[in-house]
N, C-alpha and C. Protein backbone atom coordinates (compact mmCIF):
# COMPACT_ATOMS: atom_id res chain seq x y z
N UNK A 1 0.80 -1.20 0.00
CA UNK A 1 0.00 0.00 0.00
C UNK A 1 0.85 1.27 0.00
N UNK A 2 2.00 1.29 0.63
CA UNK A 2 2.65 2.30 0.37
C UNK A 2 3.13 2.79 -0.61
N UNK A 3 3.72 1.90 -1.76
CA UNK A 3 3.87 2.24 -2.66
C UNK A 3 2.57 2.94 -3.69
N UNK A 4 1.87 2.67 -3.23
CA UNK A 4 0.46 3.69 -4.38
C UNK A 4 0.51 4.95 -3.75
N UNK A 5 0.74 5.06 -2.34
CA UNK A 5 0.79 6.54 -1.82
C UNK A 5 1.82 7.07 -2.66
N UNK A 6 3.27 6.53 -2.84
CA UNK A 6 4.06 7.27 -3.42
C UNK A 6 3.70 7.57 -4.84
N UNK A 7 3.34 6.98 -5.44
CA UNK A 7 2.94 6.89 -6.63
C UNK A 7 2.23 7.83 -6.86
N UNK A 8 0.79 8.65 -6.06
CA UNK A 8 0.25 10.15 -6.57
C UNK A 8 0.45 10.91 -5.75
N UNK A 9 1.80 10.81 -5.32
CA UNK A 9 2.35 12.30 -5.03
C UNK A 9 3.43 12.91 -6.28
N UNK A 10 2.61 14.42 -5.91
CA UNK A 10 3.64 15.01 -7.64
C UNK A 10 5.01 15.15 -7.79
N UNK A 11 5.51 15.25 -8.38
CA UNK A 11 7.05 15.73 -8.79
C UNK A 11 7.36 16.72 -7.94
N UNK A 12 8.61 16.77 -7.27
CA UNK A 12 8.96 17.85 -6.90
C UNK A 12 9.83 18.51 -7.26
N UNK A 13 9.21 19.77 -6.97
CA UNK A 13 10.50 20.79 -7.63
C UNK A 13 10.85 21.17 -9.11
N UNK A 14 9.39 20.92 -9.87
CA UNK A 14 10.01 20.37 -11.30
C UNK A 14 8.60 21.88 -11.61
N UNK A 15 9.25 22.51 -12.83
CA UNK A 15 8.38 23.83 -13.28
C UNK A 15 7.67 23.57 -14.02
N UNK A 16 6.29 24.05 -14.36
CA UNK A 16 5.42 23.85 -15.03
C UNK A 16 5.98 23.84 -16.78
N UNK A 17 5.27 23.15 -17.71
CA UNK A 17 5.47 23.75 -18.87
C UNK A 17 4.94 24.13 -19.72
N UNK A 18 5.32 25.17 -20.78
CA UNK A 18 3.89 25.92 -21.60
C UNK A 18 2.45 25.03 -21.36
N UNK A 19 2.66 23.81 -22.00
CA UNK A 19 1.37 23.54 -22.32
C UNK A 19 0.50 22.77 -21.06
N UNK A 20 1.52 22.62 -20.16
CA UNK A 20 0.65 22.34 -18.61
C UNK A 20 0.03 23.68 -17.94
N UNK A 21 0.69 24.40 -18.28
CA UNK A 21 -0.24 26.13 -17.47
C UNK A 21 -1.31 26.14 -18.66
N UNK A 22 -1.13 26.45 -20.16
CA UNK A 22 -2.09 26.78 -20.97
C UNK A 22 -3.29 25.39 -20.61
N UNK A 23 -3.15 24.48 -20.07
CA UNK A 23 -4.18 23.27 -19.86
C UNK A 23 -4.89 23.77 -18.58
N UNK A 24 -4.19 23.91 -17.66
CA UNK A 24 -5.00 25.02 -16.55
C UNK A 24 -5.27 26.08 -16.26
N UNK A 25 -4.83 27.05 -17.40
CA UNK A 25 -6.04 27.90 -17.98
C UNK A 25 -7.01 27.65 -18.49
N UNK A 26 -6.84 26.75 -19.34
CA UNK A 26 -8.23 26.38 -20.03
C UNK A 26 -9.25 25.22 -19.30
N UNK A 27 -8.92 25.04 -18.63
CA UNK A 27 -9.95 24.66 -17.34
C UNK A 27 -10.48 25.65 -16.65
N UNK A 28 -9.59 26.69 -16.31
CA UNK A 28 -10.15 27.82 -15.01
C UNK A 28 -11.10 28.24 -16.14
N UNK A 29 -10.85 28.60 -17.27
CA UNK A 29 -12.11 28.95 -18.27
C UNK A 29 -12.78 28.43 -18.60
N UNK A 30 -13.30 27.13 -18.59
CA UNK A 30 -14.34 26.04 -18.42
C UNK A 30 -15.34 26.49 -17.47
N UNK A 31 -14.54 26.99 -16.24
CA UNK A 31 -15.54 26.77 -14.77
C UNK A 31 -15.02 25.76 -14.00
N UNK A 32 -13.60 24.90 -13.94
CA UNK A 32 -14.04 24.08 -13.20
C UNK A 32 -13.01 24.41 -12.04
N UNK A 33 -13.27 24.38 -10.83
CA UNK A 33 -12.64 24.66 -9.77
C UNK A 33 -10.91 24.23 -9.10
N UNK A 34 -10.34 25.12 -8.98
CA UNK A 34 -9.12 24.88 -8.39
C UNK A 34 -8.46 23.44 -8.22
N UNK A 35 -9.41 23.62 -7.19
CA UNK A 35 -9.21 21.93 -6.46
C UNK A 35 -9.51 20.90 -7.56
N UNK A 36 -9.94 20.57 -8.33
CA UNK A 36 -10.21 19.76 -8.98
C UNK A 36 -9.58 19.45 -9.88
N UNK A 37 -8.75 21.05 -10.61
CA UNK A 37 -8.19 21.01 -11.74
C UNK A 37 -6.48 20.40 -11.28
N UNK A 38 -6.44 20.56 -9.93
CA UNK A 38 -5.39 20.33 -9.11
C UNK A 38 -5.02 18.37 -9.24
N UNK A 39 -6.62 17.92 -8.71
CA UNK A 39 -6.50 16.78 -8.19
C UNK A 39 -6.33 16.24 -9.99
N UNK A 40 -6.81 16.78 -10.71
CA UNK A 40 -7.29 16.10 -11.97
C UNK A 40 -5.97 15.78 -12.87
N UNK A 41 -5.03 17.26 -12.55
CA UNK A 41 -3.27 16.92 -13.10
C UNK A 41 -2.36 16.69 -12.28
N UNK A 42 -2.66 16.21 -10.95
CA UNK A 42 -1.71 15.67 -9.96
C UNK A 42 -0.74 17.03 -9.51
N UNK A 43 -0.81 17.99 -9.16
CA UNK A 43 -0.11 18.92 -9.14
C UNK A 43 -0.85 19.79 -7.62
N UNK A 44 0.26 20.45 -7.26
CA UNK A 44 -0.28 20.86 -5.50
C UNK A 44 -1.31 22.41 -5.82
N UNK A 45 -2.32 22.45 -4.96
CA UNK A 45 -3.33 23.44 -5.11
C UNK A 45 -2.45 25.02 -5.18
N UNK A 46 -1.45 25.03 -4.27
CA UNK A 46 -0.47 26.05 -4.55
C UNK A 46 -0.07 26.41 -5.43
N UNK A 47 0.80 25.58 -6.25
CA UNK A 47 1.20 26.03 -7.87
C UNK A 47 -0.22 26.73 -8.81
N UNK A 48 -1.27 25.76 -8.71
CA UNK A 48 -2.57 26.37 -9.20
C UNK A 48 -3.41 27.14 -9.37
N UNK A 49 -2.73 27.89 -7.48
CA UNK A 49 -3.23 29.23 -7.59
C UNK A 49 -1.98 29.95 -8.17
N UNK A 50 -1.39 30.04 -7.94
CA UNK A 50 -0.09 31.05 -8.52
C UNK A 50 -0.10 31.23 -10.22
N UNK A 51 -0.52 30.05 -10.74
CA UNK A 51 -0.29 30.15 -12.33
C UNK A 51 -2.05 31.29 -12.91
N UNK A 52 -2.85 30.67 -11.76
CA UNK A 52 -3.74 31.51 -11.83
C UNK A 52 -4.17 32.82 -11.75
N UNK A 53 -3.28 32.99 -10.57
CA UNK A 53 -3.31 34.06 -9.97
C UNK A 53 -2.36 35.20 -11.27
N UNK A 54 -1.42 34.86 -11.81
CA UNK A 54 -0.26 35.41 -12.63
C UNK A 54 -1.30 34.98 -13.69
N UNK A 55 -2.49 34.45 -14.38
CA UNK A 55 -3.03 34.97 -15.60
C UNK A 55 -3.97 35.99 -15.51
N UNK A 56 -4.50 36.19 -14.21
CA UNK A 56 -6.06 37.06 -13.63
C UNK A 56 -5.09 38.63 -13.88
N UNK A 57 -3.55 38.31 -13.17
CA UNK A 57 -3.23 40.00 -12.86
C UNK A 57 -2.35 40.59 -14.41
N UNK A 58 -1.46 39.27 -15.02
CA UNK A 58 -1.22 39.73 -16.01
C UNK A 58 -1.20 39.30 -17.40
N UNK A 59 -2.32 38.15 -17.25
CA UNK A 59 -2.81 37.61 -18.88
C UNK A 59 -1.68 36.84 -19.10
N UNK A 60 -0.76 36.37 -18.19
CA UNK A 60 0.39 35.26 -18.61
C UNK A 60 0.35 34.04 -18.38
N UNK A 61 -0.01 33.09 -20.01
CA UNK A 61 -0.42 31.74 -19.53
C UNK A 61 1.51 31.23 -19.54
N UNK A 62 2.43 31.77 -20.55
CA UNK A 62 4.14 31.35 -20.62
C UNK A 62 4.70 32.26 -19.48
N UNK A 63 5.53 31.65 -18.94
CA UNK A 63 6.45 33.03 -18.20
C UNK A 63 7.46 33.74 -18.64
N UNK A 64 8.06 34.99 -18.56
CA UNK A 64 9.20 35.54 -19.89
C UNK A 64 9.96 34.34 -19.28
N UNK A 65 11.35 35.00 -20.33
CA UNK A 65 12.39 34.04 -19.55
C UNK A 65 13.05 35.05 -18.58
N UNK A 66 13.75 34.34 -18.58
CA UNK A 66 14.66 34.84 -16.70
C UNK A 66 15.81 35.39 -16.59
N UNK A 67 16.07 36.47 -16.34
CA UNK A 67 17.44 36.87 -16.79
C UNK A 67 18.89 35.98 -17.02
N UNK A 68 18.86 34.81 -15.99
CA UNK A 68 19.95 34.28 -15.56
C UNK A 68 21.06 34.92 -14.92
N UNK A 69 22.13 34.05 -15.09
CA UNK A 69 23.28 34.60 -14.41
C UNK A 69 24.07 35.66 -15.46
N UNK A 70 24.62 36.89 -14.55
CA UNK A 70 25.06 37.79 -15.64
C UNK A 70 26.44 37.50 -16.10
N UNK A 71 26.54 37.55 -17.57
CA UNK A 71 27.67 37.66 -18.55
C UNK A 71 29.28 37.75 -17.58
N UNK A 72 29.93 37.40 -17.25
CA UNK A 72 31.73 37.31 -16.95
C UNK A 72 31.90 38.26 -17.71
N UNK A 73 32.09 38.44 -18.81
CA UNK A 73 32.56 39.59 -19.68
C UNK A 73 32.07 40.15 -20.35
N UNK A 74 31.84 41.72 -20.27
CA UNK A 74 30.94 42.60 -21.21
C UNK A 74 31.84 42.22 -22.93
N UNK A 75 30.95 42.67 -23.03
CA UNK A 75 31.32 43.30 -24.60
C UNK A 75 33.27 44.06 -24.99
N UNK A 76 33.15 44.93 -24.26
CA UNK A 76 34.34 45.92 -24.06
C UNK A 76 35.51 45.37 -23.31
N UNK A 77 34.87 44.51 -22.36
CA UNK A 77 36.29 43.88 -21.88
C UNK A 77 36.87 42.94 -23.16
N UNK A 78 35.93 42.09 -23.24
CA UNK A 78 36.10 41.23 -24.73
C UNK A 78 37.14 41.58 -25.36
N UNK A 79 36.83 42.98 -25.80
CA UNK A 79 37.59 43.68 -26.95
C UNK A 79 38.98 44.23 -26.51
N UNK A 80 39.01 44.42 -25.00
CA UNK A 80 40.47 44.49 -24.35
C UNK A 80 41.63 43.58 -23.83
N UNK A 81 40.81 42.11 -23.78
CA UNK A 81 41.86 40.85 -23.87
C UNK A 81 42.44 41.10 -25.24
């Protein structure tokens, strides 16, 4: 029996992707409730609101990308090695 518990608990730590947020948008636009859309893709009610919450305030079903880590060397140093 334990092993089925492990079995629907979600991934951790792992980021949504385009077409898993655009799938729970298009549920929240159905009508069908949080919780459900939660239990229905195995994913924690938390993430669900947040992806939600970030399409209600700014229409974003992708997220930009992310700056990352900044460049070691500009441009200009470049050109001074």
């Amino acid at each position: 029996m334990v092993s089925h518990a492990i079995a629907n608990t979600p991934a951790k730590r792992r980021e949504l992707s385009a077409d898993e947020r655009g799938e729970i948008i298009g549920h929240f636009k159905d009508g069908q409730s949080q919780r459900k859309i939660a239990e229905q893709m195995n994913i924690p009610k938390s993430t669900m609101g947040d992806v939600i919450k970030k399409y209600k305030k700014e229409g974003l079903v992708v997220l930009p990308k992310r700056s990352g880590r900044p460049k070691e060397f500009t441009d200009r140093t470049k050109r001074a090695m």
